[in-house]
Protein backbone atom coordinates (compact mmCIF):
# COMPACT_ATOMS: atom_id res chain seq x y z
CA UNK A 1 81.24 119.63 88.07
CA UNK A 2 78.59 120.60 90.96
CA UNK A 3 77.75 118.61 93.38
CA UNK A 4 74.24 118.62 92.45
CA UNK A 5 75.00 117.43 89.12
CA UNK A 6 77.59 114.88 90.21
CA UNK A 7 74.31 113.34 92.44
CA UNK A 8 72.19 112.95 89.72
CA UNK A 9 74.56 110.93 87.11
CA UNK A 10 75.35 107.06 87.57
CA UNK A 11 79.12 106.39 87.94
CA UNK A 12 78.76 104.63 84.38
CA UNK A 13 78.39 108.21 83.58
CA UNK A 14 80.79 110.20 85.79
CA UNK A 15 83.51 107.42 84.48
CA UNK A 16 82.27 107.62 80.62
CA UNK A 17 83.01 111.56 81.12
CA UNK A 18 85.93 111.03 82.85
CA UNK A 19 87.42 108.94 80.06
CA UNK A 20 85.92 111.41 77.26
CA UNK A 21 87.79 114.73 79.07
CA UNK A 22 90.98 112.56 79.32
CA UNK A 23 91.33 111.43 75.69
CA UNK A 24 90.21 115.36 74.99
CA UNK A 25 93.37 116.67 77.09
CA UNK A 26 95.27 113.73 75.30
CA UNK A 27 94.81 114.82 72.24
CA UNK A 28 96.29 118.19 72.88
CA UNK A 29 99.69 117.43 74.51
CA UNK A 30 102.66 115.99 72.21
CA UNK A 31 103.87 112.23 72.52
CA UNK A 32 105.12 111.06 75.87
CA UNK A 33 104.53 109.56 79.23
CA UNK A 34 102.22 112.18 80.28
CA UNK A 35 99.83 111.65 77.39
CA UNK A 36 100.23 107.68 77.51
CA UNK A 37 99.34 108.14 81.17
CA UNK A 38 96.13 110.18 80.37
CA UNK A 39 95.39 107.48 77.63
CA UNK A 40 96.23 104.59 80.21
CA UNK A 41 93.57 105.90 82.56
CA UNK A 42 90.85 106.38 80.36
CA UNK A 43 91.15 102.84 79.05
CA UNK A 44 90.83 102.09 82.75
CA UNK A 45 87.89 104.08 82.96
CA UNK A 46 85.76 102.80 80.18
CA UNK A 47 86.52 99.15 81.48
CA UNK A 48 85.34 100.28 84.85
CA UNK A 49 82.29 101.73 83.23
CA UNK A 50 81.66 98.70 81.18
CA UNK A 51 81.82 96.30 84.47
CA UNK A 52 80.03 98.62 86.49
CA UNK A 53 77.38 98.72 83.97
CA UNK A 54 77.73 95.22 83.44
CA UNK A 55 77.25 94.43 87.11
CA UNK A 56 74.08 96.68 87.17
CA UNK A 57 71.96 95.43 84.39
CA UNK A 58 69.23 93.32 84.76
CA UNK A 59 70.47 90.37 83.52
CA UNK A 60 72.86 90.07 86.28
CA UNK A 61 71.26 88.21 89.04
CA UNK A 62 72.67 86.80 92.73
CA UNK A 63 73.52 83.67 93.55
CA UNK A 64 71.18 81.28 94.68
CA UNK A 65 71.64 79.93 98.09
CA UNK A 66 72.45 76.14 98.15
CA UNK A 67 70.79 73.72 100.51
CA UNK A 68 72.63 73.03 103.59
CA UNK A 69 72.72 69.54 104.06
CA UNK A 70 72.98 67.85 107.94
CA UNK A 71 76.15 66.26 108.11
CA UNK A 72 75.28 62.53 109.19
């Protein structure tokens, strides 16, 4: 991937990919650690996608500051 193309997509994306290429190469090798471990991370990766698109919509707002109160 260039860099100019890594710049313009979200990390929702670069992650979605990430997880896409991964069950790709997964599919490809035979049963064992080194295709759990491909299948491992992109479970990891579509969470992180989901959260970080989560975390970025616009029905996620801050916390509202609470009054400070004197103490008396």
């Amino acid at each position: 991937m260039s860099f100019e193309k890594f710049q313009k997509l979200t990390l929702t994306d670069r992650l979605s990919e990430f997880a896409r290429n991964a069950r790709d190469e997964a599919k490809t090798l035979e049963p064992g650690p080194e295709r759990q471990a491909l299948l491992e991370k992109a479970r990891k990766a579509e969470a992180a996608s989901e959260i970080e698109a989560w975390a970025n919509s616009s029905g996620v707002q801050k916390p509202k500051p609470r009054p400070v109160f004197p103490r008396a």
